[in-house]
Protein backbone atom coordinates (compact mmCIF):
# COMPACT_ATOMS: atom_id res chain seq x y z
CA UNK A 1 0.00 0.00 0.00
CA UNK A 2 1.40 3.05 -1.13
CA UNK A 3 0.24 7.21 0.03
CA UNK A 4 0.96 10.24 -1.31
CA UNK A 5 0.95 11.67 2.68
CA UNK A 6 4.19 9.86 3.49
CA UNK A 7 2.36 8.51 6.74
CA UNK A 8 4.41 5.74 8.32
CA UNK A 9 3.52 2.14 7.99
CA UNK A 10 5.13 -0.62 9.27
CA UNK A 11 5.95 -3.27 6.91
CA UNK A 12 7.09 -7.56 7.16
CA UNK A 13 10.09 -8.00 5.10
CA UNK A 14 12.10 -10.97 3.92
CA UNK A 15 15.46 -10.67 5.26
CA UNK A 16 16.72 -11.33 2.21
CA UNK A 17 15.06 -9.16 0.67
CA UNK A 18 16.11 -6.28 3.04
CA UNK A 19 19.55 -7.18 2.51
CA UNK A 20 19.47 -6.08 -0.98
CA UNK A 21 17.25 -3.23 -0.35
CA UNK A 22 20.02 -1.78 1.76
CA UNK A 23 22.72 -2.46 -0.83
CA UNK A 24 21.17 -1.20 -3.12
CA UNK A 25 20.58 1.89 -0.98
CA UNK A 26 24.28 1.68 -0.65
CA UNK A 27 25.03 1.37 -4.47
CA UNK A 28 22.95 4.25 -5.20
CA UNK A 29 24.58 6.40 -2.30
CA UNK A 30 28.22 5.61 -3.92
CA UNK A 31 26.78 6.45 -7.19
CA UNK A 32 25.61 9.98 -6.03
CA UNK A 33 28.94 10.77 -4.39
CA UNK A 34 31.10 9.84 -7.18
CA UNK A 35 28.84 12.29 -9.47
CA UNK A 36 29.37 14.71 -7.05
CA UNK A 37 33.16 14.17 -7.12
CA UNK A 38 33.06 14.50 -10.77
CA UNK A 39 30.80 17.68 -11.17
CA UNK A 40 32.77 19.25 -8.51
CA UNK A 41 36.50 18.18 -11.09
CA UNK A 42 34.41 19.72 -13.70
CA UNK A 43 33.73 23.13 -12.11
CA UNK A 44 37.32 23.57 -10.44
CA UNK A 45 39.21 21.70 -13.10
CA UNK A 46 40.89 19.01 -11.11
CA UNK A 47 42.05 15.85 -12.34
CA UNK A 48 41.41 12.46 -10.46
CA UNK A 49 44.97 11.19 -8.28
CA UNK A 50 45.80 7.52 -10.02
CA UNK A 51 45.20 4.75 -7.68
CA UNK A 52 48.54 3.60 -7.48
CA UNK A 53 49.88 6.82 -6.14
CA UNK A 54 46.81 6.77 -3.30
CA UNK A 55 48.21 3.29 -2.61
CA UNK A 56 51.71 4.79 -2.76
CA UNK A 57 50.93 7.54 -0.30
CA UNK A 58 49.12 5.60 2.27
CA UNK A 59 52.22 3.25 2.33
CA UNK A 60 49.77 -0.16 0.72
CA UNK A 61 52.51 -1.16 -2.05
């Protein structure tokens, strides 16, 4: 049952189910980020560091 007043509603989920609701809550949260990251190297012009110097910094190589 769906509303267009946003009331609350409790609901019986499969865990399984809920598992992939979160990742996919998740997914979509990364996703948003990284197209914030990229509008925001658009607007001031930055480039993206290379992995393997992250690594190299961080002292993992």
């Amino acid at each position: 049952m769906s509303t267009t007043s946003r009331s609350i509603c409790p609901a019986v989920v499969d865990a399984d189910d809920l598992d992939r609701i979160l990742a996919l809550a998740e997914d979509m949260t990364d996703i948003r980020e990284a197209e914030r990251a990229h509008e925001e190297m658009t607007l001031t012009g930055r480039t993206p560091v290379p992995w393997d110097e992250v690594k190299a910094d961080l002292g993992l190589e």
